[in-house]
Protein backbone atom coordinates (compact mmCIF):
# COMPACT_ATOMS: atom_id res chain seq x y z
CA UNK A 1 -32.93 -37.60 10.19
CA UNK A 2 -32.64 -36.49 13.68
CA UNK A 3 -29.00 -35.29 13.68
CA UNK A 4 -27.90 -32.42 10.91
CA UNK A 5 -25.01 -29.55 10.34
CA UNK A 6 -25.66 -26.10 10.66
CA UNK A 7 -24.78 -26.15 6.84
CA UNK A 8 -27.72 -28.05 5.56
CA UNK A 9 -30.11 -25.65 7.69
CA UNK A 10 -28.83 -22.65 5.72
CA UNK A 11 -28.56 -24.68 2.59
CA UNK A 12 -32.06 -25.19 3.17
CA UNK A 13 -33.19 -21.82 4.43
CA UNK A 14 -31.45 -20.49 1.32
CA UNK A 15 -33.43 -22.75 -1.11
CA UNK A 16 -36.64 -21.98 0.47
CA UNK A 17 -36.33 -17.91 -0.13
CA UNK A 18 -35.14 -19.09 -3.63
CA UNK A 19 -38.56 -21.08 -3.61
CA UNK A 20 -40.67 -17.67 -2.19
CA UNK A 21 -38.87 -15.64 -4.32
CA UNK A 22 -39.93 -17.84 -7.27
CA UNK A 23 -43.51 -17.75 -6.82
CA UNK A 24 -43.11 -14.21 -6.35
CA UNK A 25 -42.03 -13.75 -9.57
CA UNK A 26 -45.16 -16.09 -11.04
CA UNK A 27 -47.82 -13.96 -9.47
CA UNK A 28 -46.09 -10.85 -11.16
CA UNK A 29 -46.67 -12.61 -14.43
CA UNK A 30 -50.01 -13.66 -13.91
CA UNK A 31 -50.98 -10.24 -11.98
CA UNK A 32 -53.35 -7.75 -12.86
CA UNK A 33 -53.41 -5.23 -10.09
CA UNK A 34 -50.53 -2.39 -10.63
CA UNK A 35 -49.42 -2.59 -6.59
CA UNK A 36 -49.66 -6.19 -6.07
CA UNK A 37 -47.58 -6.49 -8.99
CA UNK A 38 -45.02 -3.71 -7.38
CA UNK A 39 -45.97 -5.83 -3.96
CA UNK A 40 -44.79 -9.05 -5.89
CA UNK A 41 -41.75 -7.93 -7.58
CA UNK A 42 -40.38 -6.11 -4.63
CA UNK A 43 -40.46 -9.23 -1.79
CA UNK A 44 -38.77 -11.66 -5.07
CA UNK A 45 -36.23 -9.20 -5.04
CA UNK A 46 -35.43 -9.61 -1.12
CA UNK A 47 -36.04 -12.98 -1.26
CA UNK A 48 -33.17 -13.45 -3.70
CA UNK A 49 -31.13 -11.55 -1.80
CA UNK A 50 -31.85 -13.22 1.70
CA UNK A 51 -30.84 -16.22 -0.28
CA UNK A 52 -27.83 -14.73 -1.78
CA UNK A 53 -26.52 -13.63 1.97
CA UNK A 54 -27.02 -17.13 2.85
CA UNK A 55 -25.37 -18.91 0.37
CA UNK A 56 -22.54 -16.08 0.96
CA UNK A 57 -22.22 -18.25 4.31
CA UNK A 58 -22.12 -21.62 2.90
CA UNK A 59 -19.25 -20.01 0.37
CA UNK A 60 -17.29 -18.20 2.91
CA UNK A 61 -14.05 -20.08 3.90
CA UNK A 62 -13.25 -17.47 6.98
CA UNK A 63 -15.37 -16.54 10.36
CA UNK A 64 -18.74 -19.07 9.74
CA UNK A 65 -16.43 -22.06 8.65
CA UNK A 66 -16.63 -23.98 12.32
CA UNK A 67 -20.28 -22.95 12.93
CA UNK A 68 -21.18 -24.18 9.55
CA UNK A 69 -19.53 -27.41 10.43
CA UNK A 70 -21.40 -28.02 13.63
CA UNK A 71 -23.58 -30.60 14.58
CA UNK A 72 -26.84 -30.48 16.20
CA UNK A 73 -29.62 -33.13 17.55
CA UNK A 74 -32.78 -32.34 16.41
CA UNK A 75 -36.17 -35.36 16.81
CA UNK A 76 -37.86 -32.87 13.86
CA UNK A 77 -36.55 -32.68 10.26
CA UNK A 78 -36.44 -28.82 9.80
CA UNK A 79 -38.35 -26.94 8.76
CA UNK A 80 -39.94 -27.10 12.06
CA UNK A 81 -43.38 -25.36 11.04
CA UNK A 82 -44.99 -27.07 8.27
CA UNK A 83 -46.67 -23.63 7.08
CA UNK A 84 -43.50 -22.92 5.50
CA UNK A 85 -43.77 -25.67 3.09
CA UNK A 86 -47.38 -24.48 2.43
CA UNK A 87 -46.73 -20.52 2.01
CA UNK A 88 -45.18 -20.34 -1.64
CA UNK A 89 -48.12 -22.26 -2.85
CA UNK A 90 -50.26 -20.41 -1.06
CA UNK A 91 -50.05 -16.90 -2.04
CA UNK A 92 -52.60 -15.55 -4.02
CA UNK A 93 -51.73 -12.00 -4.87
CA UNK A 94 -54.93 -10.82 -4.95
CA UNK A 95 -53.87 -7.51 -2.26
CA UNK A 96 -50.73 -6.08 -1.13
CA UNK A 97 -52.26 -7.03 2.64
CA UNK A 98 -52.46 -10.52 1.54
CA UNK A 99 -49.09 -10.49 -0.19
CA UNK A 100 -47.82 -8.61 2.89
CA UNK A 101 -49.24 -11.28 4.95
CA UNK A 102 -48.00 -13.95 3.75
CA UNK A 103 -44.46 -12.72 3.60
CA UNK A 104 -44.26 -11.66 7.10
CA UNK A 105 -45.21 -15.06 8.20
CA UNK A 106 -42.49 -16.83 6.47
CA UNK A 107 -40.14 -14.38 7.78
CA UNK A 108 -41.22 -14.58 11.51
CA UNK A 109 -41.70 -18.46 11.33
CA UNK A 110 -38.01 -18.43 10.40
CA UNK A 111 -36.95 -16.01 12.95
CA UNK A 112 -38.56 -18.13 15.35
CA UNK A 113 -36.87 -20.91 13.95
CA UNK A 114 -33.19 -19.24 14.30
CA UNK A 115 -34.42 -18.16 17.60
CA UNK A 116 -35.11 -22.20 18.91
CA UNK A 117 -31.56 -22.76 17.18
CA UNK A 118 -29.98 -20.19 19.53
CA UNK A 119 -31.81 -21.48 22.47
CA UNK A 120 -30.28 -24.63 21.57
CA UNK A 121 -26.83 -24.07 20.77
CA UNK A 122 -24.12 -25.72 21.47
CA UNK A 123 -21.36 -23.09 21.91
CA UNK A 124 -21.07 -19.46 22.25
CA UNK A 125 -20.20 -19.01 18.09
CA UNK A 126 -23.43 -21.11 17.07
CA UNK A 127 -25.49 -19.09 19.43
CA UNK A 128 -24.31 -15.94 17.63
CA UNK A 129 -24.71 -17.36 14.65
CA UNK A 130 -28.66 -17.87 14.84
CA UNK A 131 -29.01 -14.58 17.15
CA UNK A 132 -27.53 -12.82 14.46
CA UNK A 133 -29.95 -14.59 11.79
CA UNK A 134 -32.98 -13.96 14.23
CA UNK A 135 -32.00 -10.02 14.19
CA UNK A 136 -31.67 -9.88 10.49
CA UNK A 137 -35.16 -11.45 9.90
CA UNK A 138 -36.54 -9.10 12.48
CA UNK A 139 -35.30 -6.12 10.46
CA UNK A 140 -35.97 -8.05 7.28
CA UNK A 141 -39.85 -7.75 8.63
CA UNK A 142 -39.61 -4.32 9.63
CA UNK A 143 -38.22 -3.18 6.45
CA UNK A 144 -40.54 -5.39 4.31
CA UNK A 145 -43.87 -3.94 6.45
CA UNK A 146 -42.56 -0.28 5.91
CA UNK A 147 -41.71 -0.34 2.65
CA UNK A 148 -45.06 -2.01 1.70
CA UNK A 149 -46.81 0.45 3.69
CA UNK A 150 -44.81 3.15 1.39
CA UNK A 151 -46.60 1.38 -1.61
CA UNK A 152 -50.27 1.12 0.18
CA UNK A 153 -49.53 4.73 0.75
CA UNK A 154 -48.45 5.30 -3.18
């Protein structure tokens, strides 16, 4: 579909942490190594709660309301990078590097794709919108690569 709302990109962006987070939480089952296990638990646990401040959006009746609303034209059904449908299946948890990896790639691919939003918005409130969901992925990976660094470091 080449036209969608702002809505059904968080709705989506929302569902796929909810996906990450869930395979997560499989490799902690199936684990065996104490720190990939840590590795594991932790980034389910941020993933839920990325999804949680998303959905927060979609709930909120206040500031996001007319964003939400908004239409854009778009040739490409989002996700725009197919290695985000790939990256839940494809963690292995074998290392916290590979874990690490994995996780930081999701979370750039969807800055990126908040950043090609904001390059393409239509007003000044949708712009902020995505800038503002760039920035938070862009801390999300700086706080996800130092705290795993903590637990390389443990």
């Amino acid at each position: 579909m080449r036209f969608h709302q702002v809505k059904e990109l968080v709705d989506w962006a929302a569902d796929y942490h909810a996906r990450l987070a869930d395979q997560y939480a499989r490799l902690v089952a199936a684990g065996e190594e104490e720190r990939v296990r840590m590795a594991l638990e932790y980034l389910a646990q941020r993933e839920r709660k990325l999804q949680g401040d998303l959905l927060g959006y979609l709930d909120d009746g206040s500031d996001h309301r007319s964003v939400l609303e908004a239409w854009f034209d778009d040739p490409n059904d989002f996700p725009h990078a197919p290695v985000l449908e790939r990256l839940p299946e494809g963690v292995d948890g074998k290392s916290v590097q590979d874990v690490l990896a994995t996780a930081l790639t999701a979370h750039r691919t969807l800055q990126d794709l908040y950043a090609h939003r904001a390059e393409l918005a239509g007003g000044g409130d949708e712009r902020g919108f995505f800038e503002a969901l760039a920035s938070g992925h862009e801390a999300e990976v700086r706080r996800i690569v130092r705290d795993m660094q903590r637990l390389e470091d443990y």
